[in-house]
C-alpha atoms as a PDB file:
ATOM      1  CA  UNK A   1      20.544  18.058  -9.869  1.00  0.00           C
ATOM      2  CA  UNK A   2      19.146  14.881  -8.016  1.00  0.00           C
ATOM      3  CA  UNK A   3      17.690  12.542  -9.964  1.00  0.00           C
ATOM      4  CA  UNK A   4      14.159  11.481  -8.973  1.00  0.00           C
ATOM      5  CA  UNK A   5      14.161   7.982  -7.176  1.00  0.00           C
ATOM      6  CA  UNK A   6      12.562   5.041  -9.129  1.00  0.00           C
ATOM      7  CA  UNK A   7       9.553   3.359  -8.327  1.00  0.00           C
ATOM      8  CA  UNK A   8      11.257   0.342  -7.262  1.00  0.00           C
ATOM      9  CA  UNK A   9      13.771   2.539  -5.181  1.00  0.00           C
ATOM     10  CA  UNK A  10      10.198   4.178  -3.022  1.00  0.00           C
ATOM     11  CA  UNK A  11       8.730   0.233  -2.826  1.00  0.00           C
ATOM     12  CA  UNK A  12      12.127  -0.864  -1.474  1.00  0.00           C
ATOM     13  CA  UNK A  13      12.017   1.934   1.533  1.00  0.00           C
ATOM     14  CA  UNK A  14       8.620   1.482   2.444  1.00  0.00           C
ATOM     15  CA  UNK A  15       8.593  -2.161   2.607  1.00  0.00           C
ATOM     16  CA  UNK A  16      11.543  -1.473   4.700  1.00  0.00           C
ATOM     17  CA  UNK A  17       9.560   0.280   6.746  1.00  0.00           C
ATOM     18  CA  UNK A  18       6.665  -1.752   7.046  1.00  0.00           C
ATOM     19  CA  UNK A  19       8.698  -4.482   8.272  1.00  0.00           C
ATOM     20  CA  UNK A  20      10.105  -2.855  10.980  1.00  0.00           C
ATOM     21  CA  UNK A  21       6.520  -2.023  12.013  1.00  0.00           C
ATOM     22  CA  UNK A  22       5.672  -6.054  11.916  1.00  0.00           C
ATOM     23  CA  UNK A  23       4.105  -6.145   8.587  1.00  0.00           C
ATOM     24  CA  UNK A  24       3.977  -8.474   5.905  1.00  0.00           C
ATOM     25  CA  UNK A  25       4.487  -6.245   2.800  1.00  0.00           C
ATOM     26  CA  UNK A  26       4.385  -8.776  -0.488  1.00  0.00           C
ATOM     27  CA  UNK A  27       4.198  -7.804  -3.918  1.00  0.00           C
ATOM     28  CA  UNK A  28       1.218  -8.573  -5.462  1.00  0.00           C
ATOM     29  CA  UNK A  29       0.665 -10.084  -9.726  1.00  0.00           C
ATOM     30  CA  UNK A  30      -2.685 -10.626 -11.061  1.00  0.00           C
ATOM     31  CA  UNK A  31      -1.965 -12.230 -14.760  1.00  0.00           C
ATOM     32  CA  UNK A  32      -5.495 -11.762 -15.798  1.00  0.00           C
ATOM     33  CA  UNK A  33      -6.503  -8.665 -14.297  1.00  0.00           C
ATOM     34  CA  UNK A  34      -4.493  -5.610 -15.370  1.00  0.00           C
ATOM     35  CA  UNK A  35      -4.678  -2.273 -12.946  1.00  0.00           C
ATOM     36  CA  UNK A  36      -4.248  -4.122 -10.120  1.00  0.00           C
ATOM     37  CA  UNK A  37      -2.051  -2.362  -6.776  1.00  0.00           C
ATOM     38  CA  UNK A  38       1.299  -3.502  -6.712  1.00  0.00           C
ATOM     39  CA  UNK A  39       1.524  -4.072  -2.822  1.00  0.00           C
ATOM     40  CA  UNK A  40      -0.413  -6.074  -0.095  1.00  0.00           C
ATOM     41  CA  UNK A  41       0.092  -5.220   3.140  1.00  0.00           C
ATOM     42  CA  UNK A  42      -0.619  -6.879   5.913  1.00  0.00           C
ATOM     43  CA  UNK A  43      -0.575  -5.593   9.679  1.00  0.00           C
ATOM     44  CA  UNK A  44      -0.629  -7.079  13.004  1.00  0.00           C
ATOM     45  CA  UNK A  45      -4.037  -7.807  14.284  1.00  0.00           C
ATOM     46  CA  UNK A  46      -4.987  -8.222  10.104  1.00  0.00           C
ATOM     47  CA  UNK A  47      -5.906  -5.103   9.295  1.00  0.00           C
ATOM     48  CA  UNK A  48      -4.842  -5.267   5.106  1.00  0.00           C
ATOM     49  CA  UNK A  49      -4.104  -2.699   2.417  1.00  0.00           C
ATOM     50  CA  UNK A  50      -3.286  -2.415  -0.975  1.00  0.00           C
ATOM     51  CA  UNK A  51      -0.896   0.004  -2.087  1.00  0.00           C
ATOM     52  CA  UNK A  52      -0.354   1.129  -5.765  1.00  0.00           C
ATOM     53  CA  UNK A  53       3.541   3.002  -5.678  1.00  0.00           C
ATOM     54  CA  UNK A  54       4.528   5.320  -8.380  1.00  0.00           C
ATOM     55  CA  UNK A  55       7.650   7.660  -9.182  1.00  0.00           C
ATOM     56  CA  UNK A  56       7.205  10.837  -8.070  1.00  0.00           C
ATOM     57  CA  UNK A  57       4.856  12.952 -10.169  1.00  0.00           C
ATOM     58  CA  UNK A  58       3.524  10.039 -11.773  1.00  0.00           C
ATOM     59  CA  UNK A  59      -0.173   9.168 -11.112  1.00  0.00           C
ATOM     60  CA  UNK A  60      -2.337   6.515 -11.186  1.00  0.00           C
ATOM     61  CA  UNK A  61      -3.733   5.239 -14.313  1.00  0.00           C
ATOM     62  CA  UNK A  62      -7.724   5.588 -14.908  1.00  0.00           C
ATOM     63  CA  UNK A  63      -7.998   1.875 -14.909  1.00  0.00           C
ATOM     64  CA  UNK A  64      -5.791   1.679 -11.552  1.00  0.00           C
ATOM     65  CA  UNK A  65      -7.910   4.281 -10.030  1.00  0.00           C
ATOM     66  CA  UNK A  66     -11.331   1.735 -11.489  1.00  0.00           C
ATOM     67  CA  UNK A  67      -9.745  -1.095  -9.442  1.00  0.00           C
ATOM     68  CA  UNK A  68      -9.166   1.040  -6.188  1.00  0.00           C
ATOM     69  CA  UNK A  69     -12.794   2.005  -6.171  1.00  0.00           C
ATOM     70  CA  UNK A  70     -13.755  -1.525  -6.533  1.00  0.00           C
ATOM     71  CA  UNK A  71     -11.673  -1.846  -3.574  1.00  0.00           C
ATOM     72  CA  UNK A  72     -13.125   0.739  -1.664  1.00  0.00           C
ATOM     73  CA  UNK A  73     -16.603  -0.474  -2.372  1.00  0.00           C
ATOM     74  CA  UNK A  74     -16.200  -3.502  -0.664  1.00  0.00           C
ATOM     75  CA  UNK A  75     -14.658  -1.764   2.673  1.00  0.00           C
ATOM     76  CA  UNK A  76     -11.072  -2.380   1.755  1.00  0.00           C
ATOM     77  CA  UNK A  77      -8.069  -0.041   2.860  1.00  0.00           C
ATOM     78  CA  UNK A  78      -6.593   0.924  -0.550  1.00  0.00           C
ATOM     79  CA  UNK A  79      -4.077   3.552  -1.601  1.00  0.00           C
ATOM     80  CA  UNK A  80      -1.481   4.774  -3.811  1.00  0.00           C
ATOM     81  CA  UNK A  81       1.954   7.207  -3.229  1.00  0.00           C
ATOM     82  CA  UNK A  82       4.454   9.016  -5.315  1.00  0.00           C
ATOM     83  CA  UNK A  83       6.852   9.147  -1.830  1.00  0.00           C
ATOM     84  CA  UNK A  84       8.257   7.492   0.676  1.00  0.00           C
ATOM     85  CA  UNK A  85       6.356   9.542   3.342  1.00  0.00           C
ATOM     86  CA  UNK A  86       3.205   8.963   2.284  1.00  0.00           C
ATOM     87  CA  UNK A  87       3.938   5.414   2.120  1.00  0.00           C
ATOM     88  CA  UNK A  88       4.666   4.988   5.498  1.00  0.00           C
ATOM     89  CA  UNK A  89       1.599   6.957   6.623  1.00  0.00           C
ATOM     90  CA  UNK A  90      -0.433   4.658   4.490  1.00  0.00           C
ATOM     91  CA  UNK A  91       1.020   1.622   7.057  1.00  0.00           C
ATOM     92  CA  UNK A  92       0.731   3.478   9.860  1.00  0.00           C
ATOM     93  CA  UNK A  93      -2.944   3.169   9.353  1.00  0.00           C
ATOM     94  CA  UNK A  94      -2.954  -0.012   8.472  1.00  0.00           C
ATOM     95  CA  UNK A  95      -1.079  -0.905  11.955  1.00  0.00           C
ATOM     96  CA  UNK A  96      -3.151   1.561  13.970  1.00  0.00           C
ATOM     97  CA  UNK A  97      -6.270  -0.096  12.295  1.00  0.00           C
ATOM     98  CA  UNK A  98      -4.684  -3.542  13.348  1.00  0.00           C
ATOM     99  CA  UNK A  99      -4.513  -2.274  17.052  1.00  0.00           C
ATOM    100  CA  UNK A 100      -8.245  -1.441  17.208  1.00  0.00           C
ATOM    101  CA  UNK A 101      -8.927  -4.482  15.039  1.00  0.00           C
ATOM    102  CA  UNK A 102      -7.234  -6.803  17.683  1.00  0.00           C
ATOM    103  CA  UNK A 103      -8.633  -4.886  21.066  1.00  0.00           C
ATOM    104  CA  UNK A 104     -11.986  -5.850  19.269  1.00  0.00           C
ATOM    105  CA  UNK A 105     -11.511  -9.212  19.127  1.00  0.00           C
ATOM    106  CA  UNK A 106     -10.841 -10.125  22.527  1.00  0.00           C
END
């Protein structure tokens, strides 16, 4: 049997990723605010997104899912994954929402 990658093992592949798409991908420490996502990531033309990475079949915690709503409230591209896959869909979005953001601004 396989054993299940590690959380760290996910983050490295996906930031991998990421930078081959042109991102910034930079892990992200709040001392005084626990809950926080562990990723920023930021695409070209600025569109940014947090990302909160888990092992697979581990989930969220309530007070991470409290600080991705915060998130969300204020308009901000916020998500979390288990996978690799889902990982990199999460920055495709980010870079497709950088696209738009930079045909916008000229």
């Amino acid at each position: 049997m396989t054993p299940l990658p590690l959380e760290r093992d996910i983050e490295k592949r996906i930031a991998t990723y990421a930078r081959s798409k042109g991102c910034l991908f930079e892990k992200f420490v709040s001392p005084a605010k626990r809950g926080v996502a562990d990723r920023a990531i930021i695409a070209p033309g600025g569109a940014i997104g947090w990302l909160e990475v888990k092992r697979p079949g581990a989930k969220p915690t309530v007070l991470q899912h409290g600080r991705r709503g915060e998130k969300r409230k204020l308009g901000c591209n916020v998500s979390w994954c288990d996978n690799v896959a889902d990982g990199c869909k999460f920055v495709d979005s980010l870079v497709a929402a950088g696209k738009l953001s930079t045909l916008q601004n000229v």
